[in-house]
C-alpha atoms as a PDB file:
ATOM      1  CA  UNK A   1     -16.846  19.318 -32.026  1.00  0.00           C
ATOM      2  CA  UNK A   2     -16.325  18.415 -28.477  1.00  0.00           C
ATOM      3  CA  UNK A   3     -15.580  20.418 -25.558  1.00  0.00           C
ATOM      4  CA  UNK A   4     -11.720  19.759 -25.014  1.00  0.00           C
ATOM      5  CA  UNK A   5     -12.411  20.408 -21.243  1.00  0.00           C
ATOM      6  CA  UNK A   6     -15.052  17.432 -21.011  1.00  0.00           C
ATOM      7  CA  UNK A   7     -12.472  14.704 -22.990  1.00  0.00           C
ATOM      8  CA  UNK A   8      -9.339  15.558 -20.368  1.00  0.00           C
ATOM      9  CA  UNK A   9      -9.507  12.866 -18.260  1.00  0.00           C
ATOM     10  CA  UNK A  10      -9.416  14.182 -14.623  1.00  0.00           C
ATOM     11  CA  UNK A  11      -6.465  12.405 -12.570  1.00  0.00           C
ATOM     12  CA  UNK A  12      -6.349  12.015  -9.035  1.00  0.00           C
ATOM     13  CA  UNK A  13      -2.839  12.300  -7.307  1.00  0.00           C
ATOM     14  CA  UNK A  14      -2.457  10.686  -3.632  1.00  0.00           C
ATOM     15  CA  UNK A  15       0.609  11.824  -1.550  1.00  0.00           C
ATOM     16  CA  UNK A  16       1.879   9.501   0.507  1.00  0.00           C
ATOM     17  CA  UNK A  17       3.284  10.892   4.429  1.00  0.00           C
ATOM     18  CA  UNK A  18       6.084   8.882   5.943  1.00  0.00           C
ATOM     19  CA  UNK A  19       5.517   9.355   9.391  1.00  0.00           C
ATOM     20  CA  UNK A  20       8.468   8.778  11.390  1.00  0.00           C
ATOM     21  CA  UNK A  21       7.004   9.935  14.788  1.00  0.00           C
ATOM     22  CA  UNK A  22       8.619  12.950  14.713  1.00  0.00           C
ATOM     23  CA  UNK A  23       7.364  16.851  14.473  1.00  0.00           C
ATOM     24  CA  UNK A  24       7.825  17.901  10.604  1.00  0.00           C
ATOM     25  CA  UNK A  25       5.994  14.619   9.416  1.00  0.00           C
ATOM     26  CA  UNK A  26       3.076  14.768  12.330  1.00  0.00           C
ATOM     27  CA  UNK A  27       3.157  18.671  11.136  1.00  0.00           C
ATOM     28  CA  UNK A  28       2.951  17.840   7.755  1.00  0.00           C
ATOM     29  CA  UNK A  29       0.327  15.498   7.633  1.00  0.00           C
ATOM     30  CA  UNK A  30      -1.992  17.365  10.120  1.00  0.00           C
ATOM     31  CA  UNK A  31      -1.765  20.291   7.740  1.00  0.00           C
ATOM     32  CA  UNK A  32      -2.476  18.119   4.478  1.00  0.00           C
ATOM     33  CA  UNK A  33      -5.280  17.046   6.686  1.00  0.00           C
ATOM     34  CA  UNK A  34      -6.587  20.672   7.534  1.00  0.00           C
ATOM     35  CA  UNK A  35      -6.589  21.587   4.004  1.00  0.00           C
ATOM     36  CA  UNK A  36      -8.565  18.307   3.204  1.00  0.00           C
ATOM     37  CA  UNK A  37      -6.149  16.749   0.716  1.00  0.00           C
ATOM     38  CA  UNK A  38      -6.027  13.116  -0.329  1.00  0.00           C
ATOM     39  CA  UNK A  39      -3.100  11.379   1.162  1.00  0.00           C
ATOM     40  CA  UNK A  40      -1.750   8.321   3.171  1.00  0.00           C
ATOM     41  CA  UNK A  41       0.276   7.455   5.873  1.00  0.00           C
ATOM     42  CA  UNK A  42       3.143   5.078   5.931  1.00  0.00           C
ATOM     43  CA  UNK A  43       5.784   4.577   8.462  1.00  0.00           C
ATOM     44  CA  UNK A  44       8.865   2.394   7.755  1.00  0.00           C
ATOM     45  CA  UNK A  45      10.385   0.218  10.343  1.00  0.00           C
ATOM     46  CA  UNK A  46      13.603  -0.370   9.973  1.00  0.00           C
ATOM     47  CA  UNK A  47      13.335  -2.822  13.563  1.00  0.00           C
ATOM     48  CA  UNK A  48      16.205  -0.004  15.144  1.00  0.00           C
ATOM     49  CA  UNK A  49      16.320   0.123  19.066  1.00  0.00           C
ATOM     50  CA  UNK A  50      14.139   3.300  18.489  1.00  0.00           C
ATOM     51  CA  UNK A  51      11.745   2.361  16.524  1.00  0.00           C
ATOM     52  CA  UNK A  52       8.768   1.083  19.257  1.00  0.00           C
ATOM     53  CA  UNK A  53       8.510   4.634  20.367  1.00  0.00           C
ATOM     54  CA  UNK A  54       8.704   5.967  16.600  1.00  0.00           C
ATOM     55  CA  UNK A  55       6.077   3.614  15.475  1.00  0.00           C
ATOM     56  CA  UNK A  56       3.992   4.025  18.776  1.00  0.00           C
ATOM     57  CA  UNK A  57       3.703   8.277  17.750  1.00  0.00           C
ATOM     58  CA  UNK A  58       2.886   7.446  14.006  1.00  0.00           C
ATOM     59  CA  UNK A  59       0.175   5.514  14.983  1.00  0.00           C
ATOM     60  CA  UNK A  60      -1.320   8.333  17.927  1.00  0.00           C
ATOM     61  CA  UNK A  61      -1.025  11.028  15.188  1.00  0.00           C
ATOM     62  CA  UNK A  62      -2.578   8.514  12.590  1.00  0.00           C
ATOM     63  CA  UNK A  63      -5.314   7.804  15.550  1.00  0.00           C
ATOM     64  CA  UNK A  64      -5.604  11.780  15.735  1.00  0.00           C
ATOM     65  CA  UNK A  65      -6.410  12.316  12.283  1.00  0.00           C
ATOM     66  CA  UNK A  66      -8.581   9.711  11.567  1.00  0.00           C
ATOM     67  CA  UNK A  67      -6.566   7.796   9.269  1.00  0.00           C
ATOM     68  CA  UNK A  68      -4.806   4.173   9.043  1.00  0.00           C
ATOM     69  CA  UNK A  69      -1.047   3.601   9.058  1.00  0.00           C
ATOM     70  CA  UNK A  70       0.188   1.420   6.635  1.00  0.00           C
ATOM     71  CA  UNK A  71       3.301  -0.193   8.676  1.00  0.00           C
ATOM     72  CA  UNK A  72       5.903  -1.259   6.122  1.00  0.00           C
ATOM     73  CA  UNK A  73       8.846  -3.952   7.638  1.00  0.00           C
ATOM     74  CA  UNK A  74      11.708  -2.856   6.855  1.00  0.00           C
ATOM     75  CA  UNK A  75      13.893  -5.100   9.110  1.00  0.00           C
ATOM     76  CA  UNK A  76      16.032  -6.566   6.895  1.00  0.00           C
ATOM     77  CA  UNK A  77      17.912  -3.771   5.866  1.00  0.00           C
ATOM     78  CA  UNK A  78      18.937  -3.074   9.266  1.00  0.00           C
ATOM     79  CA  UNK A  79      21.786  -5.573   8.533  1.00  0.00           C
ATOM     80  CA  UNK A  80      23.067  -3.346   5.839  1.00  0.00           C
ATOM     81  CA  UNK A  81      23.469  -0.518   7.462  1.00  0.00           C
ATOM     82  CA  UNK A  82      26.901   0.693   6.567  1.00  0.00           C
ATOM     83  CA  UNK A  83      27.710   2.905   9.977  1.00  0.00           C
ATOM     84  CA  UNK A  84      26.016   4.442  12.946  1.00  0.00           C
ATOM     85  CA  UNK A  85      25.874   7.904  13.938  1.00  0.00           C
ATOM     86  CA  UNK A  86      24.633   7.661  17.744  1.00  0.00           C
ATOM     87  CA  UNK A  87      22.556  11.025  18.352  1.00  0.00           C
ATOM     88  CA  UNK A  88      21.779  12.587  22.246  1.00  0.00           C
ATOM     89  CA  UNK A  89      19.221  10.347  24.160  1.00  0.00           C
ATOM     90  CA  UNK A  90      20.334   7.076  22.665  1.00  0.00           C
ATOM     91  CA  UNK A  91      19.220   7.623  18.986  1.00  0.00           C
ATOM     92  CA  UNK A  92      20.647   6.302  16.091  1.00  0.00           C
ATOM     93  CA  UNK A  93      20.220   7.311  12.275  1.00  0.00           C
ATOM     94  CA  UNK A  94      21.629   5.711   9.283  1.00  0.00           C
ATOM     95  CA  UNK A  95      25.047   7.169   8.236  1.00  0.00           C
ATOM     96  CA  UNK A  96      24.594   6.847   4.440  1.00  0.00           C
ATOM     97  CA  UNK A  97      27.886   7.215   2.448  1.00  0.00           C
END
């Protein structure tokens, strides 16, 4: 009979880092990097006032750590955005209702 342990296919799970250029996703994938997991990162651009200096950090801290940035355009769905809550130094973020 067969050792169960040699049929159980082995299956290799990728997480995936949306960088937004800010401190707990740099933090988060610089420690998935320390521990030498298997992951990606993505940053979603939404084509917001903000977003050149969001995109510019993902892509230092994806520089950093040796990996590529998948950039995914998003831009379209700035036109659906249903309100605007304007944050201290001219930020915006999506008010989802």
């Amino acid at each position: 009979m067969p050792d169960p342990d040699q049929m159980v296919r082995r299956v290799q799970t990728e997480t995936v880092v949306v960088l937004s250029g800010g401190l707990d996703s740099a933090v988060l994938a610089f420690s998935l990097h320390q521990r030498g997991e298997n992951f990606r990162l993505i940053y979603l651009d939404y084509g917001k006032p903000v977003s050149t200096k969001e995109k510019r950090a993902a892509r230092q801290i994806s520089s950093y750590l040796g990996r590529p940035l998948e950039i995914v355009n998003l831009h379209g769905l700035a036109d659906l955005q249903g309100g605007l809550v304007l944050l201290g130094g001219g930020q915006d973020e999506l008010d989802v209702k």
